[in-house]
PDB file of N, CA and C in Angstrom:
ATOM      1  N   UNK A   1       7.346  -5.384   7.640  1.00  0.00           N
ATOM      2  CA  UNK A   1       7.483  -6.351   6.564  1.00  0.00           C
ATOM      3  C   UNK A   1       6.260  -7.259   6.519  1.00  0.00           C
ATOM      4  N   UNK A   2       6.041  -7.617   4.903  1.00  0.00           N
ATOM      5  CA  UNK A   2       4.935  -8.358   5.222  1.00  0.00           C
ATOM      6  C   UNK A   2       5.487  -9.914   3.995  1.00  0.00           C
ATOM      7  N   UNK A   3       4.703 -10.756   4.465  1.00  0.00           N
ATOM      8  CA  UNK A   3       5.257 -11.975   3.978  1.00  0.00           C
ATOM      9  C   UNK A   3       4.201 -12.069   2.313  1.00  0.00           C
ATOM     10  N   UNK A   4       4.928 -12.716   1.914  1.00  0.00           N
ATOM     11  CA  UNK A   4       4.191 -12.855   0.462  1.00  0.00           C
ATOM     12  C   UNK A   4       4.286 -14.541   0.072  1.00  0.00           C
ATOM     13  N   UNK A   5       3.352 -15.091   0.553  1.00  0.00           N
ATOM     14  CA  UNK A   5       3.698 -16.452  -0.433  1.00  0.00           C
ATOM     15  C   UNK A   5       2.894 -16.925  -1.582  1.00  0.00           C
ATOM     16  N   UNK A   6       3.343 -17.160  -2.772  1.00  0.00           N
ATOM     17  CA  UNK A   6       2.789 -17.972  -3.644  1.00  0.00           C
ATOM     18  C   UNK A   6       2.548 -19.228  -3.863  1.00  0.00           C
ATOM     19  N   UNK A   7       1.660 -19.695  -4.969  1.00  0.00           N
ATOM     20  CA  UNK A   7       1.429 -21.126  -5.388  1.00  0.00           C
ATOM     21  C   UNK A   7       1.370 -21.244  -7.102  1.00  0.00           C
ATOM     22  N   UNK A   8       1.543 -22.663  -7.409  1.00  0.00           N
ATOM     23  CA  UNK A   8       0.845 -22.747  -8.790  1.00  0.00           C
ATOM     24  C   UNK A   8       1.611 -21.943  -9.499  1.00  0.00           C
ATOM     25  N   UNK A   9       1.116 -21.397 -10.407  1.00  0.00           N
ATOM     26  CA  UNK A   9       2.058 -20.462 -11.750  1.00  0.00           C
ATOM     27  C   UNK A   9       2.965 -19.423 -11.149  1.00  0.00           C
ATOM     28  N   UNK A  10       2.369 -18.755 -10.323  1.00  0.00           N
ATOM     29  CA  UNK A  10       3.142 -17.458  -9.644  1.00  0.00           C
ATOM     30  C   UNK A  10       4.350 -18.186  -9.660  1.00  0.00           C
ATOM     31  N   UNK A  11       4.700 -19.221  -8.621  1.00  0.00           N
ATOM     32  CA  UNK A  11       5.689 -19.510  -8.107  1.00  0.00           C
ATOM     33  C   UNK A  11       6.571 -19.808  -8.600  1.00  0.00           C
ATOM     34  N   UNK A  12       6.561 -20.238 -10.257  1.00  0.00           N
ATOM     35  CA  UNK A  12       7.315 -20.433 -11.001  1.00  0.00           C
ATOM     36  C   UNK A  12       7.964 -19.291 -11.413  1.00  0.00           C
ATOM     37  N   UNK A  13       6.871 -18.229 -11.795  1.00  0.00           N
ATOM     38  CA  UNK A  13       7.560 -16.578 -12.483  1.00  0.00           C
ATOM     39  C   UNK A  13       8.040 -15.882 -11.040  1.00  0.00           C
ATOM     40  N   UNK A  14       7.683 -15.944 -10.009  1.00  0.00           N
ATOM     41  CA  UNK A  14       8.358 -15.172  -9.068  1.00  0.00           C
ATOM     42  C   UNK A  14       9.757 -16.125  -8.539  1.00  0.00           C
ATOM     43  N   UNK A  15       9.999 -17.673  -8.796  1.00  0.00           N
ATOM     44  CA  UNK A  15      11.284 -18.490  -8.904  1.00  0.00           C
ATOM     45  C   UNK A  15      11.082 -18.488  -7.369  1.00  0.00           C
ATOM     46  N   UNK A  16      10.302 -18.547  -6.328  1.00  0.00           N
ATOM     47  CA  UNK A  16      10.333 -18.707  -4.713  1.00  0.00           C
ATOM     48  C   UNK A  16       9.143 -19.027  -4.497  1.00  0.00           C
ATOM     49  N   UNK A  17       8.886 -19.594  -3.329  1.00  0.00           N
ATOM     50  CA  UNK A  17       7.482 -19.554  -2.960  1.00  0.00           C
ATOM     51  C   UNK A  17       6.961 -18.853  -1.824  1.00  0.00           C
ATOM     52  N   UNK A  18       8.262 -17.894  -1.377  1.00  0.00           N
ATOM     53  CA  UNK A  18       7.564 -16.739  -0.696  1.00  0.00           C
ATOM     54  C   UNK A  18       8.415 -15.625  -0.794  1.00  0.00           C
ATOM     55  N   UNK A  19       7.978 -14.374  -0.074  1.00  0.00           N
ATOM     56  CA  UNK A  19       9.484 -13.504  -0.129  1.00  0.00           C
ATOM     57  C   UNK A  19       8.622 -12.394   1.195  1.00  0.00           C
ATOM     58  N   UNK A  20       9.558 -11.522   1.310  1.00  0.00           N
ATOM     59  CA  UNK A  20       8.744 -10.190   2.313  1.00  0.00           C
ATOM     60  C   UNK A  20       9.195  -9.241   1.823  1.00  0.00           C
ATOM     61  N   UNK A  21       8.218  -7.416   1.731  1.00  0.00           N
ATOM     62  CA  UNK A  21       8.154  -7.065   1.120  1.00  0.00           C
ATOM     63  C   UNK A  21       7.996  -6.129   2.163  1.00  0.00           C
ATOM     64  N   UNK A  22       8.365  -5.046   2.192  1.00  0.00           N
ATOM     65  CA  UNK A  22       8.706  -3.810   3.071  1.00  0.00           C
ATOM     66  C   UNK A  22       7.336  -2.857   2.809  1.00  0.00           C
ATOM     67  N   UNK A  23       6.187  -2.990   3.682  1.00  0.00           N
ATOM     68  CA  UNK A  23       4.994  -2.383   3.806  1.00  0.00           C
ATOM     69  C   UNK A  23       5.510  -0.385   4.103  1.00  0.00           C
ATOM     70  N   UNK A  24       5.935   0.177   4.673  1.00  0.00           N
ATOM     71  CA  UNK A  24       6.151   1.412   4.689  1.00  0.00           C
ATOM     72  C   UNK A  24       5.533   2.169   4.152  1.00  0.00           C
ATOM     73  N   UNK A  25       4.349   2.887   4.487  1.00  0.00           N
ATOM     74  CA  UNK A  25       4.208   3.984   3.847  1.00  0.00           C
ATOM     75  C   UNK A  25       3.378   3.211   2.732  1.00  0.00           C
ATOM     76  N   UNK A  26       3.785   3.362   1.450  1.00  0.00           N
ATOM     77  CA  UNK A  26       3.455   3.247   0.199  1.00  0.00           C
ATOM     78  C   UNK A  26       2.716   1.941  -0.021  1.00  0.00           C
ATOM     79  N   UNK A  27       2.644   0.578   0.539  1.00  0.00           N
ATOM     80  CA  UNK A  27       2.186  -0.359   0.568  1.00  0.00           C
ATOM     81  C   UNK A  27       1.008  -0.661   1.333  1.00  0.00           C
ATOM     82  N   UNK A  28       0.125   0.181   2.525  1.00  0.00           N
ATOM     83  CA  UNK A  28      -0.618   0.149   3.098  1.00  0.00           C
ATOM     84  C   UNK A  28      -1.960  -0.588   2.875  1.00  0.00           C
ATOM     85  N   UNK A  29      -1.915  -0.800   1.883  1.00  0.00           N
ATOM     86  CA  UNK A  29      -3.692  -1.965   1.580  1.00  0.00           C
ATOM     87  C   UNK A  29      -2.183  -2.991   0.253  1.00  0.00           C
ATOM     88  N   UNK A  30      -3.815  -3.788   0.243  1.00  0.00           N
ATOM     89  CA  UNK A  30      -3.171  -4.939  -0.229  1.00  0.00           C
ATOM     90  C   UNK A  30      -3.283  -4.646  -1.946  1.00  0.00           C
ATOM     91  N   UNK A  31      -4.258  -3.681  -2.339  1.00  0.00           N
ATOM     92  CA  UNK A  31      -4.065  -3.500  -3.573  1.00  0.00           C
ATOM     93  C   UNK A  31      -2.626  -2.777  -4.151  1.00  0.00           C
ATOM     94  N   UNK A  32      -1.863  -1.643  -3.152  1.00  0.00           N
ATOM     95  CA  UNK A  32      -0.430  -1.173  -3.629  1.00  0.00           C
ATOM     96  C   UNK A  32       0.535  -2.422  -3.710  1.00  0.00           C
ATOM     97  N   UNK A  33       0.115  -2.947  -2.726  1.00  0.00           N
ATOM     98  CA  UNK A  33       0.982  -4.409  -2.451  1.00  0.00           C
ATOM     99  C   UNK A  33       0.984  -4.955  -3.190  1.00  0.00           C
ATOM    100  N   UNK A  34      -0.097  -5.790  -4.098  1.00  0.00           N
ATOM    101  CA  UNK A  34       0.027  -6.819  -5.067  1.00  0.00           C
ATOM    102  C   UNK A  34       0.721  -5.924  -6.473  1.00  0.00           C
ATOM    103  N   UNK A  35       0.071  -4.909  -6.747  1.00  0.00           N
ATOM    104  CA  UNK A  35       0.428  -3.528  -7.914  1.00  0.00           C
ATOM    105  C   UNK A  35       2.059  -3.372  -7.937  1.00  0.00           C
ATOM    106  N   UNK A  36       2.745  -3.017  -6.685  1.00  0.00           N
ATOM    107  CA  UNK A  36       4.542  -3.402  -6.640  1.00  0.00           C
ATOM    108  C   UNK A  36       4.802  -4.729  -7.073  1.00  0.00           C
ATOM    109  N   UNK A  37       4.063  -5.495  -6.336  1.00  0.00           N
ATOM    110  CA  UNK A  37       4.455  -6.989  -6.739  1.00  0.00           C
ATOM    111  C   UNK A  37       4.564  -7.764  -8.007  1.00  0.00           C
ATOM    112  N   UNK A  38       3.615  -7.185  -8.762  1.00  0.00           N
ATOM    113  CA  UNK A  38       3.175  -7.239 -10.197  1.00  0.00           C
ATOM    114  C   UNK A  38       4.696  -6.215 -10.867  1.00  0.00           C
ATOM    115  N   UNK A  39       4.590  -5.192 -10.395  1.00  0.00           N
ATOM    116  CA  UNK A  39       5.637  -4.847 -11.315  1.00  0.00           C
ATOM    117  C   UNK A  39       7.245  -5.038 -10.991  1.00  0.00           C
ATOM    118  N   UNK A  40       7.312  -5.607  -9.859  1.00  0.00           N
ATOM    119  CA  UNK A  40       8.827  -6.004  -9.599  1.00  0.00           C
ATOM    120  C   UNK A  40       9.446  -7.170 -10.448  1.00  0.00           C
ATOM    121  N   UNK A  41       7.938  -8.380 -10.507  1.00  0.00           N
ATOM    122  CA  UNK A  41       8.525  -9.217 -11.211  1.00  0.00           C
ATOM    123  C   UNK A  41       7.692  -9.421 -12.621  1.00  0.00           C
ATOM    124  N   UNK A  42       7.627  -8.317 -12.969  1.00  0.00           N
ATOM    125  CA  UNK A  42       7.574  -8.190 -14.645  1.00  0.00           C
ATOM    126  C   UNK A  42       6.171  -8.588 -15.383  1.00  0.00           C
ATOM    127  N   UNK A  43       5.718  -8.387 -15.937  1.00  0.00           N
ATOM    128  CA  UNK A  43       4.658  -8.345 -17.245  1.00  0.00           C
ATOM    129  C   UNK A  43       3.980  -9.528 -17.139  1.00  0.00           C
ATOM    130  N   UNK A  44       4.734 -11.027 -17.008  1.00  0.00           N
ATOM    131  CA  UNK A  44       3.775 -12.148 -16.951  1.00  0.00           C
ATOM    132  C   UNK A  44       3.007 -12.255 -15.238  1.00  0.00           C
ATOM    133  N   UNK A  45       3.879 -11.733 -14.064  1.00  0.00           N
ATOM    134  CA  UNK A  45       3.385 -11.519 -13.236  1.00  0.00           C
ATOM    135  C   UNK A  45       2.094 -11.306 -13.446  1.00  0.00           C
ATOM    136  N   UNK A  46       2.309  -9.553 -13.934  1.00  0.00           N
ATOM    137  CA  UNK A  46       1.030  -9.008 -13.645  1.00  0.00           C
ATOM    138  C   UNK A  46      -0.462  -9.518 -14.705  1.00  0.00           C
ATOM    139  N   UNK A  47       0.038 -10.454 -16.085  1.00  0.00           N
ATOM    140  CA  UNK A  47      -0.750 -10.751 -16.832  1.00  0.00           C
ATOM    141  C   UNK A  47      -1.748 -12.410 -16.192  1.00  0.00           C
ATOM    142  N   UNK A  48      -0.781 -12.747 -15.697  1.00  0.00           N
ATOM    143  CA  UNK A  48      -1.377 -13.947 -14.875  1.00  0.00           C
ATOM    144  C   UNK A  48      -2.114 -13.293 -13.226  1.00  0.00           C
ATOM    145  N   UNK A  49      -1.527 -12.121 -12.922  1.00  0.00           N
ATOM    146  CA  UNK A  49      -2.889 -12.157 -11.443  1.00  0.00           C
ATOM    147  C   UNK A  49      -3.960 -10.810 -11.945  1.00  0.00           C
ATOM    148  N   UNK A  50      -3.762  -9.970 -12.702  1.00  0.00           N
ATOM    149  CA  UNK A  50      -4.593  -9.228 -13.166  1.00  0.00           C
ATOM    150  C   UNK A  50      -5.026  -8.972 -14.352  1.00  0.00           C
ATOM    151  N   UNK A  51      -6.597  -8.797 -14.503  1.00  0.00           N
ATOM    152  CA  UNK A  51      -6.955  -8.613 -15.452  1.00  0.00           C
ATOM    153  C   UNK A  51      -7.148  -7.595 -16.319  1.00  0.00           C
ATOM    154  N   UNK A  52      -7.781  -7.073 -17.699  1.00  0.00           N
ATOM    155  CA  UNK A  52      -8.134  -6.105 -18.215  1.00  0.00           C
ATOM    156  C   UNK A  52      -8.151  -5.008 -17.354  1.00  0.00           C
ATOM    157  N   UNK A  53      -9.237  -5.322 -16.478  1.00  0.00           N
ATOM    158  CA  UNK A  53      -9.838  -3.984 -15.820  1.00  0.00           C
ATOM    159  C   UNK A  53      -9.160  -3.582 -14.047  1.00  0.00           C
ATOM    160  N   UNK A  54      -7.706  -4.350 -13.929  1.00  0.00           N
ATOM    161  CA  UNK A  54      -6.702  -4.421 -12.587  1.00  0.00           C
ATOM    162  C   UNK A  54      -7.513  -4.967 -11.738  1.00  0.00           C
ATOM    163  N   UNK A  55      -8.387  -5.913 -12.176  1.00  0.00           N
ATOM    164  CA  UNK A  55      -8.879  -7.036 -10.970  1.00  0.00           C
ATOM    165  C   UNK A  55      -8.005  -8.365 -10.261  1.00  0.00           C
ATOM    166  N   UNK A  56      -8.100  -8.518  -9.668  1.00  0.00           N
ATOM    167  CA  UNK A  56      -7.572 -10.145  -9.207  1.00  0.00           C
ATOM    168  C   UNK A  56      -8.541 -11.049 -10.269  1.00  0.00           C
ATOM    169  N   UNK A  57      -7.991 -11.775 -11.074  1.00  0.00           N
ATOM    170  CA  UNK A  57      -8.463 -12.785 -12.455  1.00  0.00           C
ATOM    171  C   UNK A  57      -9.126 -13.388 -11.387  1.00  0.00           C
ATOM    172  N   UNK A  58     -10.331 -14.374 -11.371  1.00  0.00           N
ATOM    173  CA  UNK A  58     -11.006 -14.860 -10.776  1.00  0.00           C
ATOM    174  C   UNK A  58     -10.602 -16.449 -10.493  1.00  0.00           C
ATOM    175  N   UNK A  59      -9.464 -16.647 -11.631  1.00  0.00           N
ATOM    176  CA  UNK A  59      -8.195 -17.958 -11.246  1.00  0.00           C
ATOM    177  C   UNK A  59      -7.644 -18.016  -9.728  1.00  0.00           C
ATOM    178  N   UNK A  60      -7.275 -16.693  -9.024  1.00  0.00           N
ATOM    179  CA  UNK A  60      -6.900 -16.639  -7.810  1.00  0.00           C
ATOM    180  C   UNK A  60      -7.897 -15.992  -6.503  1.00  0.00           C
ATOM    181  N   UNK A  61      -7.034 -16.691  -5.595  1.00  0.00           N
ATOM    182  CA  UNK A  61      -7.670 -16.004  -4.219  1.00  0.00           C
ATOM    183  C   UNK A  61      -6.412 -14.910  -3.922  1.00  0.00           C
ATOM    184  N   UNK A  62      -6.814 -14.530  -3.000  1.00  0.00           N
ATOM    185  CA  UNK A  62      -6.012 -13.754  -1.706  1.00  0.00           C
ATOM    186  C   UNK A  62      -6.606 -13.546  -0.573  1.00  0.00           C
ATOM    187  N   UNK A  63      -5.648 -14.370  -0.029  1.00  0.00           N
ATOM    188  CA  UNK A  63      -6.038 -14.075   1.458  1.00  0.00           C
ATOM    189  C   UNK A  63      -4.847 -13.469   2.641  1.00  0.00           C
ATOM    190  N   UNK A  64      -5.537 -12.756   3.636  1.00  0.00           N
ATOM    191  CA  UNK A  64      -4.687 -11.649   4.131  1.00  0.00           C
ATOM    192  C   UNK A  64      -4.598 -12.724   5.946  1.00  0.00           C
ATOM    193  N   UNK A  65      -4.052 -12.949   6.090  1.00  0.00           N
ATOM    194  CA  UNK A  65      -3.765 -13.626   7.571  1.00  0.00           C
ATOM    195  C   UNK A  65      -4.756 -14.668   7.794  1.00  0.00           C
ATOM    196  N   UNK A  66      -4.796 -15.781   6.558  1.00  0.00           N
ATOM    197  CA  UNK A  66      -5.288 -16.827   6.446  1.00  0.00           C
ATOM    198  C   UNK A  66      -7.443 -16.627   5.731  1.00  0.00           C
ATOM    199  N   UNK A  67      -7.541 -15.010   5.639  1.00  0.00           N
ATOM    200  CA  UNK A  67      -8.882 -14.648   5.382  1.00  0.00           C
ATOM    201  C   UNK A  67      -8.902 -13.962   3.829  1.00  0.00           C
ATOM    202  N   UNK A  68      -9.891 -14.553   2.796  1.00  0.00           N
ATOM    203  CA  UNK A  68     -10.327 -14.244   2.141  1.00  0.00           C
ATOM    204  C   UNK A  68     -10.248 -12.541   1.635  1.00  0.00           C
ATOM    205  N   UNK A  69      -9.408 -11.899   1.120  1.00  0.00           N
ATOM    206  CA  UNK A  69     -10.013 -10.414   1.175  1.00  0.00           C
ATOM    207  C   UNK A  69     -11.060  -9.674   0.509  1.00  0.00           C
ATOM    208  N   UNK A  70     -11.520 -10.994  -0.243  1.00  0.00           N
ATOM    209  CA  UNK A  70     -13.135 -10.412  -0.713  1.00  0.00           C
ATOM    210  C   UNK A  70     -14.035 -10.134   0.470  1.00  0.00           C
ATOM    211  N   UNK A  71     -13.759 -10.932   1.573  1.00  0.00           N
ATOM    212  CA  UNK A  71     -14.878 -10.893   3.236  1.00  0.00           C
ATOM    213  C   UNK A  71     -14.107  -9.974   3.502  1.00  0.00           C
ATOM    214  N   UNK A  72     -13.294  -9.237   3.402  1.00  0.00           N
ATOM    215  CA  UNK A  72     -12.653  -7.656   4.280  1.00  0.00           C
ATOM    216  C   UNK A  72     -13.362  -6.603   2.967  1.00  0.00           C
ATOM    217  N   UNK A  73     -11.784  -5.943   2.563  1.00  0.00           N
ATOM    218  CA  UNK A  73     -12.420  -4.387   1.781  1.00  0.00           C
ATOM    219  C   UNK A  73     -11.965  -4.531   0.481  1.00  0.00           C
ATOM    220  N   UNK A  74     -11.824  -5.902   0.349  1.00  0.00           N
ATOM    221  CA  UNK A  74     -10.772  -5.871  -1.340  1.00  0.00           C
ATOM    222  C   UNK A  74      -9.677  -5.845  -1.533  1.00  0.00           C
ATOM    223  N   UNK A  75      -9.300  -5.502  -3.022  1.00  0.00           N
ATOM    224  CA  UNK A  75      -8.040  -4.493  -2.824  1.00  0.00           C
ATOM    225  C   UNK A  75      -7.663  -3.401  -1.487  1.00  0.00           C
ATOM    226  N   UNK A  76      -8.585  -2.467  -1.089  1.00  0.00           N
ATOM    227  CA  UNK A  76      -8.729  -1.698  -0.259  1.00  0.00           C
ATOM    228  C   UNK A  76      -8.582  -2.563   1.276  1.00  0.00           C
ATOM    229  N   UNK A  77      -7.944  -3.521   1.604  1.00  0.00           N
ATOM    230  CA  UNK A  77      -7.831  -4.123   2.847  1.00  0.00           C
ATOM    231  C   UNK A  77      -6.531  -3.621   3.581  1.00  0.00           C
ATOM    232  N   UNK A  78      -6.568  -3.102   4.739  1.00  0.00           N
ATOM    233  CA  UNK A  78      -5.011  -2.531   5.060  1.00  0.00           C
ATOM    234  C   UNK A  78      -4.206  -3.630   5.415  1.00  0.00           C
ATOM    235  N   UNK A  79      -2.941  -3.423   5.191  1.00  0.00           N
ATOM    236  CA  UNK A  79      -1.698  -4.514   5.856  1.00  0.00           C
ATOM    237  C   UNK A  79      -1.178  -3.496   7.050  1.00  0.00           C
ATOM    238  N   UNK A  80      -1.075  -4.479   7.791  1.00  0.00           N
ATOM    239  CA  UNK A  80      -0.102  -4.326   8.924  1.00  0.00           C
ATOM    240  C   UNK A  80       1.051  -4.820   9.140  1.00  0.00           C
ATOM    241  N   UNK A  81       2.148  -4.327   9.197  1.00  0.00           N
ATOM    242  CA  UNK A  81       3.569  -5.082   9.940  1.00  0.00           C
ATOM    243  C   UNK A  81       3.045  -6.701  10.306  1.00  0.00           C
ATOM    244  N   UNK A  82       4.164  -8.077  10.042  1.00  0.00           N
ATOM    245  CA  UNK A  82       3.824  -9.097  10.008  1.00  0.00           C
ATOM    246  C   UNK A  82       3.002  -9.655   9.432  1.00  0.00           C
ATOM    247  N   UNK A  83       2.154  -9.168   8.449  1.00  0.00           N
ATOM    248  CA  UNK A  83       0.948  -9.903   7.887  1.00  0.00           C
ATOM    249  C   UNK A  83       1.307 -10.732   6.612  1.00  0.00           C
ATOM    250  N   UNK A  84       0.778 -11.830   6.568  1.00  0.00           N
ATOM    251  CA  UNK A  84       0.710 -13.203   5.688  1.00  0.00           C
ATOM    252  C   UNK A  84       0.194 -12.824   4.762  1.00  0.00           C
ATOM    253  N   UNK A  85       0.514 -12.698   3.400  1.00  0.00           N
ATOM    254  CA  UNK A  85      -0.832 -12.710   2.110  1.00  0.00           C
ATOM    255  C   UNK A  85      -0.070 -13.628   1.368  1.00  0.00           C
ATOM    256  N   UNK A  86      -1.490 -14.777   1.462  1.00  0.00           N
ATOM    257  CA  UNK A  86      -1.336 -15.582   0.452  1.00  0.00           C
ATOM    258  C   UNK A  86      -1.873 -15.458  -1.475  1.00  0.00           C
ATOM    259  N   UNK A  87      -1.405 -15.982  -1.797  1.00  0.00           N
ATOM    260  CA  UNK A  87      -1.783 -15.538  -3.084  1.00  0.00           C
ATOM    261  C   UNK A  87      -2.278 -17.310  -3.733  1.00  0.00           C
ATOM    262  N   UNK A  88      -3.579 -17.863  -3.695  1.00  0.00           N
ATOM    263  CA  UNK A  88      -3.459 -19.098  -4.168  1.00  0.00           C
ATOM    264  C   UNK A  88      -4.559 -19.460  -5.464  1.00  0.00           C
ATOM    265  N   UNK A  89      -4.022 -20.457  -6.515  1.00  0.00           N
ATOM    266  CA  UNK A  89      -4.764 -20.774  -7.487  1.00  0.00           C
ATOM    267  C   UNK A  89      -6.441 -20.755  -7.173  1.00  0.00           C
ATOM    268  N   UNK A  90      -7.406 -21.299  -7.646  1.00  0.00           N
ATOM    269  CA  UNK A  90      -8.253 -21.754  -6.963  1.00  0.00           C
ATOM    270  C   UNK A  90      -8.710 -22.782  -7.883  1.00  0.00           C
ATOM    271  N   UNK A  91      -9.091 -23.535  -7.009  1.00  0.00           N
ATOM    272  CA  UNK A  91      -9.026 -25.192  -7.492  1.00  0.00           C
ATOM    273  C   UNK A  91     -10.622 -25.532  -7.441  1.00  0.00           C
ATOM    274  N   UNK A  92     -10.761 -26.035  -9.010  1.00  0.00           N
ATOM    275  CA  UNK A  92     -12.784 -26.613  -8.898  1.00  0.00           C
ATOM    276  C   UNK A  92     -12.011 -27.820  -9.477  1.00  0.00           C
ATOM    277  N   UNK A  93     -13.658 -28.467  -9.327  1.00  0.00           N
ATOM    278  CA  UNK A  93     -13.427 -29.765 -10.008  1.00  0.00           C
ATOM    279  C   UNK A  93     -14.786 -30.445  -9.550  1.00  0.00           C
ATOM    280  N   UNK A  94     -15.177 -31.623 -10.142  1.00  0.00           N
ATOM    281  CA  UNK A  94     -16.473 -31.728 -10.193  1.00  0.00           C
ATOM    282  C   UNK A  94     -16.540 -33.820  -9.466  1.00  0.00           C
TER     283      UNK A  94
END
């Protein structure tokens, strides 16, 4: 199992601010992971974390056991049993 927590908009359309999500098999990188996640909880999910071209919108991070997964393999980052992915806004301001 791997933990999923949200922030910001997510948290409103997913109604929790975390949940766990049964890695097995089919979930092995973090891109199947977010791709289920997107489609479990429906269309605005996936319109608010991905874009046109199935990117992470550049509105959010993800990070995989407190790390960035742009500094790992991407989408392409493996999960392991117990692992944290955060999913958070990203905040500028001047």
């Amino acid at each position: 199992m791997v933990t999923v927590k949200v922030f910001g908009n997510l948290r409103k359309i997913v109604g929790a601010s975390e949940c766990r999500i049964d890695i097995g098999g089919n979930y092995n990188t973090i891109g199947h992971l977010l791709f289920s996640f997107a489609r479990q909880y429906g269309k605005q999910l996936k319109h608010e974390l991905f874009d046109s071209e199935c990117e992470i919108r550049p509105t959010y991070s993800v990070l995989v056991n407190g790390g960035n997964i742009t500094s790992f393999l991407g989408l392409e980052t493996k999960l392991k049993e117990d692992d944290v992915v955060a999913i958070l806004p990203v905040v500028e301001g001047g």
